[in-house]
Protein backbone atom coordinates (compact mmCIF):
# COMPACT_ATOMS: atom_id res chain seq x y z
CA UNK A 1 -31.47 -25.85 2.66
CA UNK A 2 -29.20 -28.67 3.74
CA UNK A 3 -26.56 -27.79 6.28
CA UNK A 4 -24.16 -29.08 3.94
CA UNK A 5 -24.26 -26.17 2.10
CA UNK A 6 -25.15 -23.53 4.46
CA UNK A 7 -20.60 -23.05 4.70
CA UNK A 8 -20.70 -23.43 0.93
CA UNK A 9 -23.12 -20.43 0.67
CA UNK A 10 -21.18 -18.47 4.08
CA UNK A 11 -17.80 -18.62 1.88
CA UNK A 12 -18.99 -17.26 -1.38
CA UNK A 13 -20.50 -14.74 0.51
CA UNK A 14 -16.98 -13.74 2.15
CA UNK A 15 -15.82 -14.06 -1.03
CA UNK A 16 -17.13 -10.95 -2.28
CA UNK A 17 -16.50 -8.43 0.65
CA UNK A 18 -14.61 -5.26 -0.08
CA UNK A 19 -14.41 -3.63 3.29
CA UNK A 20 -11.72 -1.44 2.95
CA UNK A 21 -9.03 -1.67 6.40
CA UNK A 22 -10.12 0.98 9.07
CA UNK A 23 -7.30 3.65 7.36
CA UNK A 24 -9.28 3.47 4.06
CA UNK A 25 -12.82 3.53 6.01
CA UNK A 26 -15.37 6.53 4.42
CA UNK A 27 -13.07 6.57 1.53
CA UNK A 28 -14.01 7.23 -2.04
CA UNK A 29 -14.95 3.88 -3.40
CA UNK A 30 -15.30 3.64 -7.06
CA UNK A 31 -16.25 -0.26 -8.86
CA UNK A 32 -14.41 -1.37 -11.79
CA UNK A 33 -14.39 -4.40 -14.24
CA UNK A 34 -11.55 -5.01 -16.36
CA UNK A 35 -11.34 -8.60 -18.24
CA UNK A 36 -14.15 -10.26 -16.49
CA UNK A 37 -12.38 -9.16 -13.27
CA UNK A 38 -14.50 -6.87 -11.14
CA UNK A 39 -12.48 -4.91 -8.52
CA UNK A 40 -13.62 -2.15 -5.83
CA UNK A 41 -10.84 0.53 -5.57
CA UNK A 42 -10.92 2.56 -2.19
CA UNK A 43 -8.88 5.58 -2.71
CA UNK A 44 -7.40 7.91 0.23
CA UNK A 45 -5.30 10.68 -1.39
CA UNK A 46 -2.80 9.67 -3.32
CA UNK A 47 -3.09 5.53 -1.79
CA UNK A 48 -5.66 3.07 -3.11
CA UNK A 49 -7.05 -0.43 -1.44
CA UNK A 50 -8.13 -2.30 -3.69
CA UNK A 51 -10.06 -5.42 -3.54
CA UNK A 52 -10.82 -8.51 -6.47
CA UNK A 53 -14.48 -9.11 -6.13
CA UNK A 54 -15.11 -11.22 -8.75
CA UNK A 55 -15.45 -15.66 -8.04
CA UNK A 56 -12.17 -16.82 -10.47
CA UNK A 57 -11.12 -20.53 -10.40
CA UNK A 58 -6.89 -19.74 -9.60
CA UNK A 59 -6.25 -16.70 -10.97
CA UNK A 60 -2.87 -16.21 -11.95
CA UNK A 61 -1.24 -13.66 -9.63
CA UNK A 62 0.79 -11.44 -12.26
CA UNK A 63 -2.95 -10.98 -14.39
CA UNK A 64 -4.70 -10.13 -11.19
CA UNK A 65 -1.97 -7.16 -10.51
CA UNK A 66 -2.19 -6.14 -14.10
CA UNK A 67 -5.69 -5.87 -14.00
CA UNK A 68 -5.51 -4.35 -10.78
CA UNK A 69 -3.13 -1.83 -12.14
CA UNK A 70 -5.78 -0.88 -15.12
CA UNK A 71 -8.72 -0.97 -12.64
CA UNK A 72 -7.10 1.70 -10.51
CA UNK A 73 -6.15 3.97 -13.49
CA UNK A 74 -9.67 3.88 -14.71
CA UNK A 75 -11.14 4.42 -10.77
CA UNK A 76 -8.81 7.39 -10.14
CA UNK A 77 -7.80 8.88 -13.05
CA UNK A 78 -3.50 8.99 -12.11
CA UNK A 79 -1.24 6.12 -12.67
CA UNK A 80 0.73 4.55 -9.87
CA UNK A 81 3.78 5.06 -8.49
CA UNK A 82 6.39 3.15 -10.07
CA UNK A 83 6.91 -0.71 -8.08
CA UNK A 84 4.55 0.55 -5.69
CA UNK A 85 1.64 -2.11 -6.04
CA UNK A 86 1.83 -4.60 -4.18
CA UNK A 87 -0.60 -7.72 -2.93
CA UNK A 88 -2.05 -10.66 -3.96
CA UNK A 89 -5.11 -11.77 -6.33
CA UNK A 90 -7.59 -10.71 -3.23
CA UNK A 91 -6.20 -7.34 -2.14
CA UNK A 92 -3.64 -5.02 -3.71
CA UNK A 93 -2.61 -1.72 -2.15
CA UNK A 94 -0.35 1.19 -4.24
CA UNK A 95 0.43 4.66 -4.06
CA UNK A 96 -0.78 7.03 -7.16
CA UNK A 97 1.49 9.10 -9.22
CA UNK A 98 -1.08 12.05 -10.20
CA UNK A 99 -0.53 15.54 -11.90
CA UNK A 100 2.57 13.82 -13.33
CA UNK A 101 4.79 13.91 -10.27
CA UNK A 102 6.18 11.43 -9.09
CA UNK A 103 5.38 11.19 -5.34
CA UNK A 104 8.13 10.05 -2.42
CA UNK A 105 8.92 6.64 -1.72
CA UNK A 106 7.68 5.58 0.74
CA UNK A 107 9.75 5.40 4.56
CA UNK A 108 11.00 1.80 5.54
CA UNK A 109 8.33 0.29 8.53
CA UNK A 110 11.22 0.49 11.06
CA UNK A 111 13.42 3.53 10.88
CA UNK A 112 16.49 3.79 13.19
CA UNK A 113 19.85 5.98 12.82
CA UNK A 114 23.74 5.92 13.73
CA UNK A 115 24.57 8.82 15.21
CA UNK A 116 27.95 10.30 15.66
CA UNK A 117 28.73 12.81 18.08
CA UNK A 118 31.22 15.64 16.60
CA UNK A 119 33.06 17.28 20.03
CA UNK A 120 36.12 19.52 20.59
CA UNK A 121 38.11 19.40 23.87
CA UNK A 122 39.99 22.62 25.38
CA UNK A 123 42.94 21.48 26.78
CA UNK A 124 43.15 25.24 29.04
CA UNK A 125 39.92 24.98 30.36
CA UNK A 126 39.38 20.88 30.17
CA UNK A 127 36.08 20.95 28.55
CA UNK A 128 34.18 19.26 25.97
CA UNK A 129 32.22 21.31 24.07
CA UNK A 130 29.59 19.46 21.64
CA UNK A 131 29.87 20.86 17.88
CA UNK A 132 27.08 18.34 16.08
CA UNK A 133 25.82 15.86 15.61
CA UNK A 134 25.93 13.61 12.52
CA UNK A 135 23.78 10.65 11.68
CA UNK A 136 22.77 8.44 9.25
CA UNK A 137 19.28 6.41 8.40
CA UNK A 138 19.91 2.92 8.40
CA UNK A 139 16.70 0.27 7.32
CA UNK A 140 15.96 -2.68 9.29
């Protein structure tokens, strides 16, 4: 073979991995082909991984995600959450939506609060006595 197209031959081999990320390792994996577009859909509870297996000369983004969409309804059985797919024409991730509820969103990646302490001061004995606190999530 000429060394030329030993990285030819390396790439399309890359090209059709569909190890799942080490939280979706020993999951259920189920393969699917919708529209000449074969995907491998590795489901964890209610999230999927899935990948785009298939060799496709520039495939349109939005069609990929459609299919996607499809290919993890016919893997798993449940829709998906409602915007929760996300990705690109390689690798899509979403959250399922099965037994008809719909599951909650979900948390920002960074989570902080504003907190307000809620005090009371005795003017006899000159002390502060803590009643609550209330705070408030805010998304960064």
């Amino acid at each position: 073979m000429p060394r030329k197209s030993l990285p030819m031959l390396l790439f399309a081999a890359l090209g059709a991995c569909d190890s799942p990320s080490p939280a979706f390792m020993g999951a259920e994996k189920t393969a699917v082909e919708i529209d000449g577009s074969r995907f491998v859909v590795h489901r964890r509870e209610n999230r999927v991984e899935v990948y785009r297996v298939s060799h496709e000369v520039l495939p349109r983004a939005s069609e990929v995600l459609a299919r996607a969409e499809l290919a993890i309804r016919q893997a798993t059985g449940c829709p998906i959450r409602k915007n929760s797919l996300k990705g690109d024409q390689a690798l899509m991730k979403a959250t399922l939506a099965c037994g008809g509820e719909e599951p909650a969103p979900p948390l920002p990646a960074n989570l902080s609060y504003e907190c307000d302490v809620v005090d009371t001061w005795d003017i006899h004995s000159l002390e502060v006595t803590m009643e609550a606190i209330e705070c408030e999530l805010v998304e960064t």
